[in-house]
N, C-alpha and C. Protein backbone atom coordinates (compact mmCIF):
# COMPACT_ATOMS: atom_id res chain seq x y z
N UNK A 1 124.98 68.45 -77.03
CA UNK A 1 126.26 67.84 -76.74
C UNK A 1 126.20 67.36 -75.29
N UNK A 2 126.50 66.19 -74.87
CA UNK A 2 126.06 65.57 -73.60
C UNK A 2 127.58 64.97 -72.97
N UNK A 3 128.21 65.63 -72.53
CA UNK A 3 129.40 65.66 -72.01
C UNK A 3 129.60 65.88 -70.56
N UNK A 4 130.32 64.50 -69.91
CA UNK A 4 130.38 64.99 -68.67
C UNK A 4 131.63 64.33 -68.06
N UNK A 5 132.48 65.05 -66.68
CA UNK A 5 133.55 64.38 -65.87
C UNK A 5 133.69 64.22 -64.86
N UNK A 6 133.50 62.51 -64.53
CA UNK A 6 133.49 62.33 -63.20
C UNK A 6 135.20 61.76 -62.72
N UNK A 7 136.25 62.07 -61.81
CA UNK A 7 136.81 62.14 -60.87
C UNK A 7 137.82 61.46 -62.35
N UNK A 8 138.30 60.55 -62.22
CA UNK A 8 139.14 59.77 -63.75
C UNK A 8 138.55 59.52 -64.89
N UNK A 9 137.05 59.57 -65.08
CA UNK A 9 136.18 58.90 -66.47
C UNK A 9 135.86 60.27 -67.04
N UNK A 10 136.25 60.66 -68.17
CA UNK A 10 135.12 61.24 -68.92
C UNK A 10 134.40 60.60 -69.90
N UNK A 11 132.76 61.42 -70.41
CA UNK A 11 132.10 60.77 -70.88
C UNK A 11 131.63 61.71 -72.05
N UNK A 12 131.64 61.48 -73.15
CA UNK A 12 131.32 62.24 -74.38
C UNK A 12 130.86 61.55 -75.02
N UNK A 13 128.96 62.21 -75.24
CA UNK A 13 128.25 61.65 -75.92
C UNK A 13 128.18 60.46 -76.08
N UNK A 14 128.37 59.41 -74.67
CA UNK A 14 127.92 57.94 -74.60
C UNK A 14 129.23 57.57 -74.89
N UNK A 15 130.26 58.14 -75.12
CA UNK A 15 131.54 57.43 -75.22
C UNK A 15 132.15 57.23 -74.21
N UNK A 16 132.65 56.50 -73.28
CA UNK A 16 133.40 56.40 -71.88
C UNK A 16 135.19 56.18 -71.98
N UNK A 17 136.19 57.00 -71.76
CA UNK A 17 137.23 56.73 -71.42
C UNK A 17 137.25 56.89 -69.98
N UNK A 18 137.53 55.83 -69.40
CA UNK A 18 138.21 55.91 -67.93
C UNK A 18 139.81 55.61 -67.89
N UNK A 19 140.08 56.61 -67.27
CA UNK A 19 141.52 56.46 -66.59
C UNK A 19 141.73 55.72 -65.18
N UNK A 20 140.75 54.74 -64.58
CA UNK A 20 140.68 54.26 -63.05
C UNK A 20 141.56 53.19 -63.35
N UNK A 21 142.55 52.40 -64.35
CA UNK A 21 143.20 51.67 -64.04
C UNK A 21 144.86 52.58 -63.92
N UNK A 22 144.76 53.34 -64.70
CA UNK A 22 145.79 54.41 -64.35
C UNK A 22 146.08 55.10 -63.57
N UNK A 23 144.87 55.75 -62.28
CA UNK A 23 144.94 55.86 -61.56
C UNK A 23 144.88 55.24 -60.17
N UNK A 24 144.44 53.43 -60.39
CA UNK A 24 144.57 52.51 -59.49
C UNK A 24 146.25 52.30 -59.72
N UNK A 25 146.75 52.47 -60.79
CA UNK A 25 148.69 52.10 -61.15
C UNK A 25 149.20 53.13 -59.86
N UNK A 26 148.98 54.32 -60.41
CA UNK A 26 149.40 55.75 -59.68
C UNK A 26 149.37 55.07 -58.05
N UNK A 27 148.49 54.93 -57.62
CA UNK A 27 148.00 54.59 -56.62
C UNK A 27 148.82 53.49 -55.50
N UNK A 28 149.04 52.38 -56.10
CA UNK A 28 149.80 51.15 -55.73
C UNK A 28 151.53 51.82 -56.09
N UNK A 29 152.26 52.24 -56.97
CA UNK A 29 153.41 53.25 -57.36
C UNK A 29 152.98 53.85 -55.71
N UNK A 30 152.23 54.71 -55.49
CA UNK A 30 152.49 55.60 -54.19
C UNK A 30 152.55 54.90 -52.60
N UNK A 31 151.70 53.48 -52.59
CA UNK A 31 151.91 52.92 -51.79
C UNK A 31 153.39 52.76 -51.68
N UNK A 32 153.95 51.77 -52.85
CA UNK A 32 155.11 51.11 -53.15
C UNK A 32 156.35 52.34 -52.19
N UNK A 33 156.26 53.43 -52.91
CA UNK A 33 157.18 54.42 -52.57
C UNK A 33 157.32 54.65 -51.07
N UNK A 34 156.04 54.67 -50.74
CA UNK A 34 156.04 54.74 -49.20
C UNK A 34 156.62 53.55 -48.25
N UNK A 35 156.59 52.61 -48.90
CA UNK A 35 157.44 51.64 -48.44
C UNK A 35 158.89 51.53 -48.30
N UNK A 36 159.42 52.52 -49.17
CA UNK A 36 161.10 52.49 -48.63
C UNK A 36 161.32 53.82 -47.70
N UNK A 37 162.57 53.51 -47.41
CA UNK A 37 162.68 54.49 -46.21
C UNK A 37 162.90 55.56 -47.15
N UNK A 38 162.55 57.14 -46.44
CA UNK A 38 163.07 58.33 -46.44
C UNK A 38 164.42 58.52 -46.49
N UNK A 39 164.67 58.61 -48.31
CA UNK A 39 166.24 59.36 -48.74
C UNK A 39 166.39 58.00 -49.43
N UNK A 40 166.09 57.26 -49.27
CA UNK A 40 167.00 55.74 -50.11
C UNK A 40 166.82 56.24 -51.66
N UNK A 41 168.40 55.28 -52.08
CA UNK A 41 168.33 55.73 -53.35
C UNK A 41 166.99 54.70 -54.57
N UNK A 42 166.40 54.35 -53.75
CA UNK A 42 165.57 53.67 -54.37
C UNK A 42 164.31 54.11 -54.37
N UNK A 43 163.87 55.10 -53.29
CA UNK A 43 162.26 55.88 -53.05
C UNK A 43 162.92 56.81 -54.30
N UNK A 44 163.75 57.71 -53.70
CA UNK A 44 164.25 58.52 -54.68
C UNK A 44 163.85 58.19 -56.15
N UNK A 45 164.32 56.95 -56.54
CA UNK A 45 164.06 56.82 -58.14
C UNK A 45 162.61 57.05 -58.45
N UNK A 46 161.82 55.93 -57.46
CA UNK A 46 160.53 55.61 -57.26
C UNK A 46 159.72 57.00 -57.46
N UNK A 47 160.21 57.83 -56.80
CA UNK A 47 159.41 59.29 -56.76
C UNK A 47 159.47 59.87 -58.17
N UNK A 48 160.88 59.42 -58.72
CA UNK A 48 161.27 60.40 -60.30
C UNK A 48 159.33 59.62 -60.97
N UNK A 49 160.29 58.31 -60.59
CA UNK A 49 159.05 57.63 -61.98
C UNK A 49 157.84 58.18 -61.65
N UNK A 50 156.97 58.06 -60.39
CA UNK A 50 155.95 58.27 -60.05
C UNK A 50 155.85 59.81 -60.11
N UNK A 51 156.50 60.50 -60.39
CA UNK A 51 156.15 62.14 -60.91
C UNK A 51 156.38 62.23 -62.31
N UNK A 52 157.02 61.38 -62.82
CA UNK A 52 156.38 61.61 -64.29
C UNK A 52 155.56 60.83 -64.72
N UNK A 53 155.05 59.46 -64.24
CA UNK A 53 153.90 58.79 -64.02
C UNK A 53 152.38 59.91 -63.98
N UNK A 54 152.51 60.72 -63.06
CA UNK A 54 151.51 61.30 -62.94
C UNK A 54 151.48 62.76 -63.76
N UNK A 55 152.72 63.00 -64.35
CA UNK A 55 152.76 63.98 -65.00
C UNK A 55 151.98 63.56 -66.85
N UNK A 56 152.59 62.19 -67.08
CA UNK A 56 152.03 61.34 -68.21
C UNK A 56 150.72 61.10 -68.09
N UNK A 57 150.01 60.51 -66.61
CA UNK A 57 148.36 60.27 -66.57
C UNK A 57 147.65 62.18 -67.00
N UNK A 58 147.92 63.10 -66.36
CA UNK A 58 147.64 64.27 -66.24
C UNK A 58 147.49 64.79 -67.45
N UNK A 59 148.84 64.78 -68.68
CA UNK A 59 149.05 64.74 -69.94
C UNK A 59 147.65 64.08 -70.66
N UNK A 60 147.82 62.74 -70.53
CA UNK A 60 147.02 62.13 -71.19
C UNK A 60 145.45 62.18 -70.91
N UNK A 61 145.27 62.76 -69.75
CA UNK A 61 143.76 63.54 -69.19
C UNK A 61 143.08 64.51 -69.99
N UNK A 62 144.56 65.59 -70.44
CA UNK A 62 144.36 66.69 -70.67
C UNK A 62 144.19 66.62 -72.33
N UNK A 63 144.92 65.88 -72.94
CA UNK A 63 145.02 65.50 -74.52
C UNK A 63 143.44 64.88 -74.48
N UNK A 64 143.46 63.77 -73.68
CA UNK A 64 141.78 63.94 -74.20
C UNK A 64 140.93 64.63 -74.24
N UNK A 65 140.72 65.48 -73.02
CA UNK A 65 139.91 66.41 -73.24
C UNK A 65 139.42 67.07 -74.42
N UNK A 66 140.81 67.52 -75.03
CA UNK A 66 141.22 68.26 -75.77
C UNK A 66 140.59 67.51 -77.33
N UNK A 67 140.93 66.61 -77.08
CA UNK A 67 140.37 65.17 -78.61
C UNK A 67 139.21 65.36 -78.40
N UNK A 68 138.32 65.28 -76.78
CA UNK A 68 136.83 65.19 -77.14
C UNK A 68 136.31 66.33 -77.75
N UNK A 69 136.69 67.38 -77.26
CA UNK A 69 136.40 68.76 -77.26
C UNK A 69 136.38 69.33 -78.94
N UNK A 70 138.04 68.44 -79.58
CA UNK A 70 138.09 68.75 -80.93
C UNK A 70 137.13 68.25 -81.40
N UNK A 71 136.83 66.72 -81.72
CA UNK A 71 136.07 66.05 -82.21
C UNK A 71 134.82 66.63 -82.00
N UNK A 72 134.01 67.10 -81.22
CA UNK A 72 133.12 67.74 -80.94
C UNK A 72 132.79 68.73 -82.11
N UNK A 73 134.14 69.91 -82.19
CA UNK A 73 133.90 70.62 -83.03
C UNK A 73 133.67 70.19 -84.19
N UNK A 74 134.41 69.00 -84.92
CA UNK A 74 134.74 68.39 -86.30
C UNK A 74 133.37 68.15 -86.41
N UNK A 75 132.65 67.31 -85.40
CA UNK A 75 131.22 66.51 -86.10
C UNK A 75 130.47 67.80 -85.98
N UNK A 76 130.23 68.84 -85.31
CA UNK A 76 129.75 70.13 -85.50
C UNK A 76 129.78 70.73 -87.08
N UNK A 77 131.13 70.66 -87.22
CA UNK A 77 131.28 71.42 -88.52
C UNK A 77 131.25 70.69 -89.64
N UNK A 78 131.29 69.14 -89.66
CA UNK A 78 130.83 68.02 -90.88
C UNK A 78 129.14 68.33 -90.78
N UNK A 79 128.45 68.50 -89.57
CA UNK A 79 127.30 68.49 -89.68
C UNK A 79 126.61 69.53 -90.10
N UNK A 80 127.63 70.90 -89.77
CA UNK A 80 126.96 72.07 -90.80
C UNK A 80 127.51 72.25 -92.09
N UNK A 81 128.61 71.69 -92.67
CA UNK A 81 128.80 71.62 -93.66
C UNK A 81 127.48 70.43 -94.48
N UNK A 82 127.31 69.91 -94.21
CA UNK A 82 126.19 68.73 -94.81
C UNK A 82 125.01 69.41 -94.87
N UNK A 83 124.67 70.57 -94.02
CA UNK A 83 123.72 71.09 -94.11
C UNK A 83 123.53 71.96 -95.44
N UNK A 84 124.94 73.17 -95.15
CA UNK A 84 125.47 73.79 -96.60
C UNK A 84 125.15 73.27 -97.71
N UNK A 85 126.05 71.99 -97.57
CA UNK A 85 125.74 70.78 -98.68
C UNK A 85 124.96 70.93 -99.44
N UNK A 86 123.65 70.37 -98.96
CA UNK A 86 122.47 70.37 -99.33
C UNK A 86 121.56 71.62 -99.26
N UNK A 87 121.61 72.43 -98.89
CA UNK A 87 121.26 73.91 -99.00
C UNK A 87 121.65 74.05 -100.87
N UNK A 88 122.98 73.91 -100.89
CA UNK A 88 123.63 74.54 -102.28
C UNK A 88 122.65 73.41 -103.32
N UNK A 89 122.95 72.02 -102.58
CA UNK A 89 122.78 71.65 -103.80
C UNK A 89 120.74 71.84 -104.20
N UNK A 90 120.23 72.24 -103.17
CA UNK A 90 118.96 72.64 -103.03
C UNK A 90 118.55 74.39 -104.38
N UNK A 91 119.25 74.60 -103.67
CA UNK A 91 119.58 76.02 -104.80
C UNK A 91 119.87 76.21 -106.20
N UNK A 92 121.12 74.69 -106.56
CA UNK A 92 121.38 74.51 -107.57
C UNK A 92 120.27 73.61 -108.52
N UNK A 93 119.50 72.83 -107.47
CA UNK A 93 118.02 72.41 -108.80
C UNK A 93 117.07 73.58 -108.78
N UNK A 94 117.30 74.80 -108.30
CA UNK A 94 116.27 75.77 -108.71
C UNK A 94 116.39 76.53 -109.64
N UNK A 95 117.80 76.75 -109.55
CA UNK A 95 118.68 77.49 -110.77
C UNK A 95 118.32 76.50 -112.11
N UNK A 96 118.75 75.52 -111.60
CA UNK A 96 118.06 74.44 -112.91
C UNK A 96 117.37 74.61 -113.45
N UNK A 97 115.83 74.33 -113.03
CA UNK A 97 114.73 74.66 -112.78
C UNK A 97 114.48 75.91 -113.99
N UNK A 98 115.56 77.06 -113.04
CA UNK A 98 114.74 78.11 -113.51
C UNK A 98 115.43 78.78 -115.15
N UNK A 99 116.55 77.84 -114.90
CA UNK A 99 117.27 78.24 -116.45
C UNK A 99 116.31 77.68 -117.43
N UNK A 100 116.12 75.92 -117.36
CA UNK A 100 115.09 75.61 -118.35
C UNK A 100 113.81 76.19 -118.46
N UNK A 101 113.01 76.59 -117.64
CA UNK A 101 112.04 78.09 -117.70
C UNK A 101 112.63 78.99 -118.83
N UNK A 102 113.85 79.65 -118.27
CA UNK A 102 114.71 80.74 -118.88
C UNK A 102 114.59 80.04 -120.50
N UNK A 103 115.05 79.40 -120.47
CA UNK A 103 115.39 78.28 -122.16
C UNK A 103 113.97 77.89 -122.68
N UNK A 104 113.40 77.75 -122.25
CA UNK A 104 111.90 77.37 -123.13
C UNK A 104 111.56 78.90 -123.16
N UNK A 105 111.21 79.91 -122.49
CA UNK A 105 110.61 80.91 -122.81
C UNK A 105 110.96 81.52 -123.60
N UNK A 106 112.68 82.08 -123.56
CA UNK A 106 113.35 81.82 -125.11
C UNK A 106 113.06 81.36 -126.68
N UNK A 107 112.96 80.15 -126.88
CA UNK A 107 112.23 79.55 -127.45
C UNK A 107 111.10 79.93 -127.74
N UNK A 108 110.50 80.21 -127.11
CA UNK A 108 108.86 80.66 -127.35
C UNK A 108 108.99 82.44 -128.11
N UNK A 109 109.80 82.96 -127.38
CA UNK A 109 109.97 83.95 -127.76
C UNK A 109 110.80 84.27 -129.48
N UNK A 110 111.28 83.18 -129.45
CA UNK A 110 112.47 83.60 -130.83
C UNK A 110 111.34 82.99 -131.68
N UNK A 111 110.52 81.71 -131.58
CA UNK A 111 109.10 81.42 -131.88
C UNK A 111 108.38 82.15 -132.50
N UNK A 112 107.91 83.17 -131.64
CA UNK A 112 106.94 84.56 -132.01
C UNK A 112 107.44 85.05 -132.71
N UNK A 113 108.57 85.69 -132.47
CA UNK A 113 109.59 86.50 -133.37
C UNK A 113 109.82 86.54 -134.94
N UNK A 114 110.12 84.87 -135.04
CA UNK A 114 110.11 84.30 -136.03
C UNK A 114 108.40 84.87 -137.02
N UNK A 115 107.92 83.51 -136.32
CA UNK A 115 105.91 84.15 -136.90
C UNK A 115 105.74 85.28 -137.13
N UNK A 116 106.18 86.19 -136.37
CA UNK A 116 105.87 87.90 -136.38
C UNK A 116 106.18 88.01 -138.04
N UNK A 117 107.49 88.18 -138.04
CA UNK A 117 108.32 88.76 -139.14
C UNK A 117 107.98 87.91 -140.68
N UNK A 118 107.59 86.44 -140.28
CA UNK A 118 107.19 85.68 -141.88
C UNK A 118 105.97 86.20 -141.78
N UNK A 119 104.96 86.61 -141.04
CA UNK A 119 103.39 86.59 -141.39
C UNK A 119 103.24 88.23 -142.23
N UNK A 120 104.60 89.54 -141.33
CA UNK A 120 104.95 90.47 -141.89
C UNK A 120 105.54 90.41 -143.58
N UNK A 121 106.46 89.45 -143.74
CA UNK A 121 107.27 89.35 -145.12
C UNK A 121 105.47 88.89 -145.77
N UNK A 122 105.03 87.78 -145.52
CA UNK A 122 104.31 87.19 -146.29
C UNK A 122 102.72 88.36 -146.90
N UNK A 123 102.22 89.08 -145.66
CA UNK A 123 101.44 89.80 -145.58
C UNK A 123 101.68 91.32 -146.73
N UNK A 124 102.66 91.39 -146.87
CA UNK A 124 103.15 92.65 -147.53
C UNK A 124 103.11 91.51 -149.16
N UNK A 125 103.90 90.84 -149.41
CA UNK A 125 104.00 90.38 -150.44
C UNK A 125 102.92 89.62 -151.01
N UNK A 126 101.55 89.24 -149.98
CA UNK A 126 100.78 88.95 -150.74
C UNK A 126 99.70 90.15 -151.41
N UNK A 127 99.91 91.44 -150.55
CA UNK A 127 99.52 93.03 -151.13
C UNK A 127 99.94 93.07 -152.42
N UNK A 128 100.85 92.74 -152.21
CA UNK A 128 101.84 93.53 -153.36
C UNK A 128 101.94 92.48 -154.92
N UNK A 129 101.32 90.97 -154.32
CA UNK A 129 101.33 90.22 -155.72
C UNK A 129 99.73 90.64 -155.83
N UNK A 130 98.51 91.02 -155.07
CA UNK A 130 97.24 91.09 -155.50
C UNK A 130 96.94 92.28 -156.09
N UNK A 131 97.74 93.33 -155.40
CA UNK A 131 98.30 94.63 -155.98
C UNK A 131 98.98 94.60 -158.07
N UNK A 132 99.54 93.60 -157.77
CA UNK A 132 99.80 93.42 -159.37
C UNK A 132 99.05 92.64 -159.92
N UNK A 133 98.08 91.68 -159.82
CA UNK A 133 97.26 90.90 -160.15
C UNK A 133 95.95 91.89 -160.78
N UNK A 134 95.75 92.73 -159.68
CA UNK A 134 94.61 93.57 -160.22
C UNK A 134 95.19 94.77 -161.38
N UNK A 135 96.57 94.85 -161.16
CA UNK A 135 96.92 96.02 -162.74
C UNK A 135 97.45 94.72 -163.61
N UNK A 136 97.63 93.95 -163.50
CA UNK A 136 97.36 92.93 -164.90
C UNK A 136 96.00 92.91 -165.33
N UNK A 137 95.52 92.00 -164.65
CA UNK A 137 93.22 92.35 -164.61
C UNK A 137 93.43 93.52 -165.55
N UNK A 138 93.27 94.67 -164.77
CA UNK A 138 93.06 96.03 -165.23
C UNK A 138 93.27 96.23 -166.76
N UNK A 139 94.93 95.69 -166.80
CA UNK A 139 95.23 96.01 -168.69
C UNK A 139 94.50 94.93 -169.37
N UNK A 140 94.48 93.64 -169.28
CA UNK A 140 94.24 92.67 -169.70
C UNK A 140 92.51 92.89 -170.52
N UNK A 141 91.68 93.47 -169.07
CA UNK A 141 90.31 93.96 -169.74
C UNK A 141 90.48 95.55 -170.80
N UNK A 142 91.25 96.02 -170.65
CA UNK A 142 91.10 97.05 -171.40
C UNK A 142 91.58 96.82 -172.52
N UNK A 143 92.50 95.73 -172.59
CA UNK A 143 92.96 95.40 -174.37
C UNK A 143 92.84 94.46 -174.99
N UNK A 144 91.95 93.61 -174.42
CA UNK A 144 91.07 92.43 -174.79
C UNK A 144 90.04 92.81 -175.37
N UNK A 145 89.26 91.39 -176.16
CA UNK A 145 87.50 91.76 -175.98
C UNK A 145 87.07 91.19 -175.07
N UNK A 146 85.53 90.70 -175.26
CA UNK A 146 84.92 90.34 -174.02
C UNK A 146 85.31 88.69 -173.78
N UNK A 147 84.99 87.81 -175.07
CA UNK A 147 85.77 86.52 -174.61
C UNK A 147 87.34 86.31 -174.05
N UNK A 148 88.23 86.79 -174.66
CA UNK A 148 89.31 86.77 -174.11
C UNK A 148 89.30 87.46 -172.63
N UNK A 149 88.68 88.75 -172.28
CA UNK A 149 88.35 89.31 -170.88
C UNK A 149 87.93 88.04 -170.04
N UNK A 150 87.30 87.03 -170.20
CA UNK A 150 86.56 86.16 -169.43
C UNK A 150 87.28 85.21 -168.98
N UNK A 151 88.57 84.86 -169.98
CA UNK A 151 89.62 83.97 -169.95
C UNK A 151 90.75 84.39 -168.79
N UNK A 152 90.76 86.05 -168.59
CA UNK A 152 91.98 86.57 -168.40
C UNK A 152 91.23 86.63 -167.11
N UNK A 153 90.13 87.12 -166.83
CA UNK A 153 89.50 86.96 -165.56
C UNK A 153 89.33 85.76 -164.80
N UNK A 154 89.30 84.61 -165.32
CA UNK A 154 89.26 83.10 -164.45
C UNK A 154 90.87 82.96 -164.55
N UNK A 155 92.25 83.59 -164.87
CA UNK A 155 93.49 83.12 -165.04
C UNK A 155 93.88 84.33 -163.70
N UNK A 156 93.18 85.09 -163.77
CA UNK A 156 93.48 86.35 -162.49
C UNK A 156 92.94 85.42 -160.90
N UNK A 157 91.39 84.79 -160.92
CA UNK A 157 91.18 84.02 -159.98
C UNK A 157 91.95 83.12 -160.16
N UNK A 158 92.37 82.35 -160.67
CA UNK A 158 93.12 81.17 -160.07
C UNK A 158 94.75 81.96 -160.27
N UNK A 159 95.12 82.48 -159.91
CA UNK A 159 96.51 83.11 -159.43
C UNK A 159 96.25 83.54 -158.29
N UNK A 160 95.21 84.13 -157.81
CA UNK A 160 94.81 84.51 -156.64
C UNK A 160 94.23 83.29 -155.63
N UNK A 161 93.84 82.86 -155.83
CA UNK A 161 93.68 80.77 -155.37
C UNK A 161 94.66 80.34 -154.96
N UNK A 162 95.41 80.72 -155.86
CA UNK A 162 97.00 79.84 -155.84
C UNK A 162 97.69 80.50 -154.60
N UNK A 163 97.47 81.96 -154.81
CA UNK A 163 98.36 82.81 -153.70
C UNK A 163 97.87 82.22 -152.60
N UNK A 164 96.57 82.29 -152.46
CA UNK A 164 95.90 81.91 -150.85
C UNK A 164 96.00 80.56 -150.38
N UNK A 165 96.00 79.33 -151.65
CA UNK A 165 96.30 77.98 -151.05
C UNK A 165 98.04 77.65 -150.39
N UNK A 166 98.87 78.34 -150.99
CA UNK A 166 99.95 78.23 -150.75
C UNK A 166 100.69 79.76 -149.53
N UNK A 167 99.95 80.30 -149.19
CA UNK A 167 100.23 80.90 -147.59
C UNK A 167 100.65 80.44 -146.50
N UNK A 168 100.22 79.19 -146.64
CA UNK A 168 100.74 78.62 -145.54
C UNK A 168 101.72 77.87 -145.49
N UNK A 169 102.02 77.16 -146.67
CA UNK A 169 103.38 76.59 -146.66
C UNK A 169 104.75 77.76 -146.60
N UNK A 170 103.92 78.79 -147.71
CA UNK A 170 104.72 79.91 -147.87
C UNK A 170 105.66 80.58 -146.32
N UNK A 171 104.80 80.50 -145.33
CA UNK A 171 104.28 81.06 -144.44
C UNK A 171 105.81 80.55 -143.05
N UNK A 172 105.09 79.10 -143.49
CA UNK A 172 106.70 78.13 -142.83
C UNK A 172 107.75 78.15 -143.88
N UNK A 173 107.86 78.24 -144.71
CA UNK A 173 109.40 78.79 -145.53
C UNK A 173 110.25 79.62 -145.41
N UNK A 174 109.22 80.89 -144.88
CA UNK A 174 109.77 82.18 -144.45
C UNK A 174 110.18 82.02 -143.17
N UNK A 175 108.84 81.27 -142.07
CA UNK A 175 109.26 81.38 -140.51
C UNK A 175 110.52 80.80 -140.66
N UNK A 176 110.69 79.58 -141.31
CA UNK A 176 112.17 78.29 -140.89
C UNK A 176 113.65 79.63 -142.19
N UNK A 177 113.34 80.45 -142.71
CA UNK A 177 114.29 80.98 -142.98
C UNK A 177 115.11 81.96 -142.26
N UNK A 178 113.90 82.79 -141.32
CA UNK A 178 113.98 83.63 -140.40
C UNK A 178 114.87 83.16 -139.08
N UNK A 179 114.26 81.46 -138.82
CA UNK A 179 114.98 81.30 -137.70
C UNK A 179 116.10 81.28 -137.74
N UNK A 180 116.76 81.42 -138.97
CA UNK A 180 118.66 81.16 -139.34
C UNK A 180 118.76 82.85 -138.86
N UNK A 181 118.25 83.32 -138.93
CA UNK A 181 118.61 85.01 -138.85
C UNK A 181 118.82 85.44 -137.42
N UNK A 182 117.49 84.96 -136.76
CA UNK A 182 116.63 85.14 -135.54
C UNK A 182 117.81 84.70 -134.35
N UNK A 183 119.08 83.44 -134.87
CA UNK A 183 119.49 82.79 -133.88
C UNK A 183 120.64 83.43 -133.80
N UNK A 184 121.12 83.72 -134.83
CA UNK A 184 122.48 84.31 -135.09
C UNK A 184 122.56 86.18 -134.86
């Protein structure tokens, strides 16, 4: 802050108010006064004006000051507020930032979640259809003969074909059913 006062001028931050024509007024007013005699009712007046003349320059000395001094503070505090400003709004793209982090990892996570639990549903139920596949097999050869056994045995592989080609669609049927569960 580069503020300074010489004798009627102050100077704030390259701004110049001078009061030297106000105090050249003051000045010529005090000559003037001195020019009538001592007691006339006319110095008399002369003196009223010229004391509130100088009571008004003095005033208006002091109000500026007071304006530079405020103003001073104002661009102080616009300038740390701007700083704030941008501080917050600096903070607020990190938060950003870090929510969409927050929101994709989410995602990734309800993701897994999902996979976990269809590869679980699917994994058990494909036990459990090969699990019955082999006690069909099982009766099928024991109460058959051998041609029909041979029939019932290539109808056991391709059920079991079937199970394994369709795992994977299976697989996303379950994940995309799960995610209705997973979200709610």
């Amino acid at each position: 802050m580069n503020k300074t006062r010489t004798g009627n001028t102050a100077t704030h931050e390259g701004i110049s108010v001078s009061f030297d024509r106000e105090a050249e007024g003051a000045k010529k007013l005090r000559q003037l006064l001195e020019s009538f005699p001592e007691g006339s009712p006319e110095r008399q007046q002369l003196e009223a004006i010229y004391a509130h003349y100088e009571d008004l320059l003095a005033t208006a000395r002091l109000l500026t000051r007071m304006g530079d001094r405020l103003q001073a503070k104002l661009r102080h505090a616009n300038e740390e507020l701007a700083r704030k400003n941008e501080e917050i709004a600096r903070y607020n793209r990190q938060l950003e930032a870090t929510n969409r982090e927050l929101r994709e990892t989410l995602e990734a996570l309800q993701e897994s979640q999902r996979r976990r639990k269809a590869l679980t549903v699917l994994g058990l139920s494909a036990i459990a259809i090969f699990m019955v596949t082999e006690v069909i097999e099982y009766y099928i050869e024991q109460t058959t003969t051998g041609a029909q056994s041979r029939w019932a045995s290539f109808a056991s592989f391709a059920l079991k074909a079937l199970i394994a080609i369709a795992f994977k669609p299976l697989e996303e049927l379950v994940e995309t059913l799960l995610s209705y569960t997973v979200r709610r």
